[in-house]
PDB file of N, CA and C in Angstrom:
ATOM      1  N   UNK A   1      -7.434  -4.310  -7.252  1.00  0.00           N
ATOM      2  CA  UNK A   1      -6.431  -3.915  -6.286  1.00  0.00           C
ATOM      3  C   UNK A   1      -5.456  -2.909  -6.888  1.00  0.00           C
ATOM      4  N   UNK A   2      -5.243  -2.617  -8.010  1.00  0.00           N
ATOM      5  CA  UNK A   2      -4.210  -1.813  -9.044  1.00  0.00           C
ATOM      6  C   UNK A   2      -4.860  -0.503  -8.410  1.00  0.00           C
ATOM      7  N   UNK A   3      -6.005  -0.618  -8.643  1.00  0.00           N
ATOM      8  CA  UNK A   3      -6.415   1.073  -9.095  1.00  0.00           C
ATOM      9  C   UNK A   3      -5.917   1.739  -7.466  1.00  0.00           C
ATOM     10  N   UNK A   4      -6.070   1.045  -6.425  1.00  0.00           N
ATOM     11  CA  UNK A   4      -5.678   1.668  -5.330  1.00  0.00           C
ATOM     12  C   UNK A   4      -4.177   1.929  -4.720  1.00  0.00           C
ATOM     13  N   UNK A   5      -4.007   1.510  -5.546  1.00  0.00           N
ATOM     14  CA  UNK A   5      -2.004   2.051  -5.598  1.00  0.00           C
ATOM     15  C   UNK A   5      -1.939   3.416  -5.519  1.00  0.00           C
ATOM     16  N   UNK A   6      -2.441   4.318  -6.445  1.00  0.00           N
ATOM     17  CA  UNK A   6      -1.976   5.606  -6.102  1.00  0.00           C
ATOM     18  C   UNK A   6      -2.623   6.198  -5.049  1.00  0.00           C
ATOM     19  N   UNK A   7      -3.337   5.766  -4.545  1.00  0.00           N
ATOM     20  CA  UNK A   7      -3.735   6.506  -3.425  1.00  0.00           C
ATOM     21  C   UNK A   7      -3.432   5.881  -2.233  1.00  0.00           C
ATOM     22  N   UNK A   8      -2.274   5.166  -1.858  1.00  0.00           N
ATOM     23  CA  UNK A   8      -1.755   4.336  -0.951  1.00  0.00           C
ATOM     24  C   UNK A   8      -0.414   5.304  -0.816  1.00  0.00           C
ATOM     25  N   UNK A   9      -0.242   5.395   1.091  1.00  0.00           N
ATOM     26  CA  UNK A   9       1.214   5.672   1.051  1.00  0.00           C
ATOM     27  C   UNK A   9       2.059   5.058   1.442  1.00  0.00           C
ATOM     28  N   UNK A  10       2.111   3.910   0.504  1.00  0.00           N
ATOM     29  CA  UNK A  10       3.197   2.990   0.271  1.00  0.00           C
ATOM     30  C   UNK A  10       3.757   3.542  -1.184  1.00  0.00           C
ATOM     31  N   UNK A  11       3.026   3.499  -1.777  1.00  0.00           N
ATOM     32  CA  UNK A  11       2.516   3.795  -3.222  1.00  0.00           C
ATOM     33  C   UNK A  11       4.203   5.484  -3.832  1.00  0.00           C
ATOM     34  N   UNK A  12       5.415   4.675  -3.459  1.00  0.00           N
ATOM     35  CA  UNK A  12       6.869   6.036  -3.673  1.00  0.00           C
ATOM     36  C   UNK A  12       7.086   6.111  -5.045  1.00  0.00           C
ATOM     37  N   UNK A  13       7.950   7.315  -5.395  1.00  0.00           N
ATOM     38  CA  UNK A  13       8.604   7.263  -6.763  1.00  0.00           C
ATOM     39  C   UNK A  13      10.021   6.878  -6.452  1.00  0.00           C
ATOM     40  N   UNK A  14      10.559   5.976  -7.327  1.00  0.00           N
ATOM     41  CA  UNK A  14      11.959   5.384  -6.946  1.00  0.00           C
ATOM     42  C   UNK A  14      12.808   6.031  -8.189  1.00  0.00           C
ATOM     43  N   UNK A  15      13.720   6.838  -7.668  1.00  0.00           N
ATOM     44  CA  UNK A  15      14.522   7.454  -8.736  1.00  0.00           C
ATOM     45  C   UNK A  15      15.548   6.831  -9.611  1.00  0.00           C
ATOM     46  N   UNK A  16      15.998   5.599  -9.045  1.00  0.00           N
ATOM     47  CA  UNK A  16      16.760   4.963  -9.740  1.00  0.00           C
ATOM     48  C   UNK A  16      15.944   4.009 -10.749  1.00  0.00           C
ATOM     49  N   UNK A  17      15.214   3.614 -10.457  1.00  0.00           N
ATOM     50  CA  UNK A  17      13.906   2.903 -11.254  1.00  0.00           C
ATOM     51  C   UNK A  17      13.196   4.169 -12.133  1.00  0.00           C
ATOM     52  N   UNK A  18      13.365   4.898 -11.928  1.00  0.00           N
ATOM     53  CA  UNK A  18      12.208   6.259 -12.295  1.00  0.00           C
ATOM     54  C   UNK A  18      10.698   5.804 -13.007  1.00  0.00           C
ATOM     55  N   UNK A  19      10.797   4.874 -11.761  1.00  0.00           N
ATOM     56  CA  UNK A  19       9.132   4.700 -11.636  1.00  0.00           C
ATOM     57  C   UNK A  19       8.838   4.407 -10.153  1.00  0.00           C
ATOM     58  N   UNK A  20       7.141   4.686 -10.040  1.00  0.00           N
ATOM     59  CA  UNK A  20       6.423   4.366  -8.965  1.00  0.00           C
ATOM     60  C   UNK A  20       6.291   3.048  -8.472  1.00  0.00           C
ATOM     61  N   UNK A  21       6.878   2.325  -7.234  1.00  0.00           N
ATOM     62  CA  UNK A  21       7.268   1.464  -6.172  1.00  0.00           C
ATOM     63  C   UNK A  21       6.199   1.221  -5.615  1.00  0.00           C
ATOM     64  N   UNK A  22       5.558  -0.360  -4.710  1.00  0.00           N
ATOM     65  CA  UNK A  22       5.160  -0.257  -3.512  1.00  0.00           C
ATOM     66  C   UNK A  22       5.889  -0.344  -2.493  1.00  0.00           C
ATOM     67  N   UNK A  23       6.544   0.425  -1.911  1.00  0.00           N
ATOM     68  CA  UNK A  23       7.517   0.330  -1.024  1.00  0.00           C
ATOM     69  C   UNK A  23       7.521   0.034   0.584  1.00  0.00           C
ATOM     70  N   UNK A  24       7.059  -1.140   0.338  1.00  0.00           N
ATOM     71  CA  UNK A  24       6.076  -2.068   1.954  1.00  0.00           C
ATOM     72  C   UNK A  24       7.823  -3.385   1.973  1.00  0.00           C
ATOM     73  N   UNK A  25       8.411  -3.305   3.407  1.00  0.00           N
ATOM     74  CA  UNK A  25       8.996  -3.917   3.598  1.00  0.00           C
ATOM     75  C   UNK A  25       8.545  -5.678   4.304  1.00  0.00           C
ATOM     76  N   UNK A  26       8.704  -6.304   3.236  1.00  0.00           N
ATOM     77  CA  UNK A  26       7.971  -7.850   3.931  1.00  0.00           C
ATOM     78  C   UNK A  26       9.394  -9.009   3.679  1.00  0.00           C
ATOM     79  N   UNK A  27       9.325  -9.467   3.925  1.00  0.00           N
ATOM     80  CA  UNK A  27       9.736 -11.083   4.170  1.00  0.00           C
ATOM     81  C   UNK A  27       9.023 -11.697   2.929  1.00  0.00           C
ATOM     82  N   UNK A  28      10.593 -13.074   2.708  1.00  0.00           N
ATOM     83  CA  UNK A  28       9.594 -13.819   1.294  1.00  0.00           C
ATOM     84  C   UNK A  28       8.530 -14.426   1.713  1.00  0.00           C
ATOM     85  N   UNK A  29       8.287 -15.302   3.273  1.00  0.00           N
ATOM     86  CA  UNK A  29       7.497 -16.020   3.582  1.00  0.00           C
ATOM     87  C   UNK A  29       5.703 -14.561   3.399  1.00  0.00           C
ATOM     88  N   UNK A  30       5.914 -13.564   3.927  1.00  0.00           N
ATOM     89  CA  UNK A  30       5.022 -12.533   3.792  1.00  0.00           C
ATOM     90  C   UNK A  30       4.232 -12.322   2.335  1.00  0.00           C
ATOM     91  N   UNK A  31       5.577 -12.478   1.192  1.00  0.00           N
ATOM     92  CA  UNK A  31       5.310 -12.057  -0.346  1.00  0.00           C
ATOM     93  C   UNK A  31       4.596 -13.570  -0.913  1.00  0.00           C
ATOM     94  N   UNK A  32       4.779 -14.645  -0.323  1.00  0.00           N
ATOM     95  CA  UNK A  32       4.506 -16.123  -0.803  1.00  0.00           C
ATOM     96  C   UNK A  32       3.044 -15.592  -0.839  1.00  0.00           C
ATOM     97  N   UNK A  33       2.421 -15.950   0.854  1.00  0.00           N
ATOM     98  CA  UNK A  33       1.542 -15.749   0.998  1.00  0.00           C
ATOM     99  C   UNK A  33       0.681 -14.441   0.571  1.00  0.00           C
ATOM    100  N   UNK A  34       1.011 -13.132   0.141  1.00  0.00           N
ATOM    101  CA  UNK A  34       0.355 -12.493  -0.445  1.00  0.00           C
ATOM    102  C   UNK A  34       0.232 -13.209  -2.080  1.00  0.00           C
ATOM    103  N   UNK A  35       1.100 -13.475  -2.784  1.00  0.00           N
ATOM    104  CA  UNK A  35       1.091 -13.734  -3.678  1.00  0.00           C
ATOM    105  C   UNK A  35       0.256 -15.354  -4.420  1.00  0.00           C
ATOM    106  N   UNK A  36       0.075 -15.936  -3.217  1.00  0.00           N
ATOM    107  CA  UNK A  36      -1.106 -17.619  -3.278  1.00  0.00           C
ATOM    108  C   UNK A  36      -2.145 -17.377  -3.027  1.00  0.00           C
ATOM    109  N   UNK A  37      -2.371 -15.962  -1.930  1.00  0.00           N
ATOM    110  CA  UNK A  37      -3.772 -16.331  -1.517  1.00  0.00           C
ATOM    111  C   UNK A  37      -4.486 -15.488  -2.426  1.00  0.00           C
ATOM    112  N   UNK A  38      -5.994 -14.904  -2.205  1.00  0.00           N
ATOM    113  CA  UNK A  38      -6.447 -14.758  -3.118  1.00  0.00           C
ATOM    114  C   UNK A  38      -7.768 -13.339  -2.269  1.00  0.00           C
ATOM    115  N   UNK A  39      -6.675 -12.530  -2.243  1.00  0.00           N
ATOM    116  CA  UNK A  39      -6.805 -10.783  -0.785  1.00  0.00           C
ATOM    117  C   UNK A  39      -7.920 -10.197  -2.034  1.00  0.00           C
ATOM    118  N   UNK A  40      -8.616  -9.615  -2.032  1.00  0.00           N
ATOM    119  CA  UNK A  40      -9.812  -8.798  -2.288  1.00  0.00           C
ATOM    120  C   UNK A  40      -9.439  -7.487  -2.610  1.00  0.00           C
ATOM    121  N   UNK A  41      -8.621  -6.616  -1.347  1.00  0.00           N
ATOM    122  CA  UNK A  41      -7.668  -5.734  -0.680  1.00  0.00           C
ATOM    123  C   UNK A  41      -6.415  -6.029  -0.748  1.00  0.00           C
ATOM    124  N   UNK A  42      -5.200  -4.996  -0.703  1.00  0.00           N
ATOM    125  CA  UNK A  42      -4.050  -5.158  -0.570  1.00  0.00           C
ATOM    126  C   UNK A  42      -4.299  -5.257   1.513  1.00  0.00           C
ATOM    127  N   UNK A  43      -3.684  -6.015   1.637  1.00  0.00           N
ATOM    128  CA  UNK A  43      -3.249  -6.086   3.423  1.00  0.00           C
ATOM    129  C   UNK A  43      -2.211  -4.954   3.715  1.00  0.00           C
ATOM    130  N   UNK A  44      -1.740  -4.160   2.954  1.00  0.00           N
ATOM    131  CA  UNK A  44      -0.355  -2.821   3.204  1.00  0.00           C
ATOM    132  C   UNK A  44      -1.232  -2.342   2.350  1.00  0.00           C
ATOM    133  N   UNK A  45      -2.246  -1.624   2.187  1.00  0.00           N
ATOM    134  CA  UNK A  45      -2.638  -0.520   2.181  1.00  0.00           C
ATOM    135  C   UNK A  45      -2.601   0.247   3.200  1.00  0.00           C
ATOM    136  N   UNK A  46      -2.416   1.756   2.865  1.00  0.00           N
ATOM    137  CA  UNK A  46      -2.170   2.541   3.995  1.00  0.00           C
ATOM    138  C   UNK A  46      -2.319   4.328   3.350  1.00  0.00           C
ATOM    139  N   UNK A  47      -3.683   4.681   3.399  1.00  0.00           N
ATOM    140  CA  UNK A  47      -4.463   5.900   3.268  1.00  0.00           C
ATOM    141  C   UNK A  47      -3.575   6.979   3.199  1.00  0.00           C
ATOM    142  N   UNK A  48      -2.970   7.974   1.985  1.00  0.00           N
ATOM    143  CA  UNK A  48      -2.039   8.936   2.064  1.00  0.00           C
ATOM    144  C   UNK A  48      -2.780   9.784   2.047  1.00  0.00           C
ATOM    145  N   UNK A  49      -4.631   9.841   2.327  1.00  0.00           N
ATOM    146  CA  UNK A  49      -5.290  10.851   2.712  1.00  0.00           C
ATOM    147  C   UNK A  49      -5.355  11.336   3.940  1.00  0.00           C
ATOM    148  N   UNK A  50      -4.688  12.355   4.290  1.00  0.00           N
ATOM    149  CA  UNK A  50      -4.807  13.071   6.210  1.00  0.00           C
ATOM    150  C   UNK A  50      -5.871  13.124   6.977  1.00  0.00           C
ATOM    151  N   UNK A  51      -7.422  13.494   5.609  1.00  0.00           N
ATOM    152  CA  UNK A  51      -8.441  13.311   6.378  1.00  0.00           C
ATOM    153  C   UNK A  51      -9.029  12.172   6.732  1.00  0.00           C
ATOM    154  N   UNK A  52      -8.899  11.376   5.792  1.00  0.00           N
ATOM    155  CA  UNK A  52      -9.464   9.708   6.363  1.00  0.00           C
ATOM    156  C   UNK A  52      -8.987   9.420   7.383  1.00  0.00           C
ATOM    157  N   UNK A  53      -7.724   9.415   7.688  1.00  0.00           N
ATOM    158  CA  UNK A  53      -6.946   9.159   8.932  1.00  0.00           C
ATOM    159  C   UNK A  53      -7.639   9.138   9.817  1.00  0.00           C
ATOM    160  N   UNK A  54      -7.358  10.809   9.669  1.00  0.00           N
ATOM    161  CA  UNK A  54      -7.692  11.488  11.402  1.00  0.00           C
ATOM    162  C   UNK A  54      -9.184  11.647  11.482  1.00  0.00           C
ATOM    163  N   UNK A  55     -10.479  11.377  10.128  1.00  0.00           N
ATOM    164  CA  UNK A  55     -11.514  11.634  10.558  1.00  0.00           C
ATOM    165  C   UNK A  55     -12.329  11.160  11.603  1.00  0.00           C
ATOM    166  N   UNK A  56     -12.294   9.873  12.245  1.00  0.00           N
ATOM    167  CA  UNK A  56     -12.883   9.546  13.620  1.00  0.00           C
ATOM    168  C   UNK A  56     -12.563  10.488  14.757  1.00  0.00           C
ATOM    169  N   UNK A  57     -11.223  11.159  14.972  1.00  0.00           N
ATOM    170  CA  UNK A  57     -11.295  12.014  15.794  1.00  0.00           C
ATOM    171  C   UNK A  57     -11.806  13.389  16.253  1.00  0.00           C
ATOM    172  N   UNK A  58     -12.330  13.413  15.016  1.00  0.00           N
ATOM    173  CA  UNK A  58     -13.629  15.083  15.237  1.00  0.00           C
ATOM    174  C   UNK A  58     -14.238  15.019  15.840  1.00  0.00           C
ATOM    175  N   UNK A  59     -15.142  14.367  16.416  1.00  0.00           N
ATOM    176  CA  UNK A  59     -16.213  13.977  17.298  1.00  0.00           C
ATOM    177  C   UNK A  59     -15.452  13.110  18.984  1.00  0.00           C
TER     178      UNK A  59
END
């Protein structure tokens, strides 16, 4: 699940930290459960590629 951080746009640089953030707004009950269960995938992933996005809509 690490390696897909940088290519997530969640995935900010935080200047006061001056480091790279996942910057996904959740609830503790949200962070529990990410953090017990046992995700494959991040569930807040979110593609900062334009073409993946929008590629179903070419056709």
């Amino acid at each position: 699940m690490s390696g897909m951080c940088e290519s997530c746009n969640n995935y900010v640089y935080d200047e006061d930290d001056e480091a790279y953030v996942c910057d996904v707004d959740i609830d503790e009950d949200d962070m529990a459960r990410l953090f017990s269960s046992h995700y494959k995938e991040c569930p807040f992933y979110r593609s900062d590629n334009e073409y993946a996005v929008v590629k179903h809509q070419a056709f």
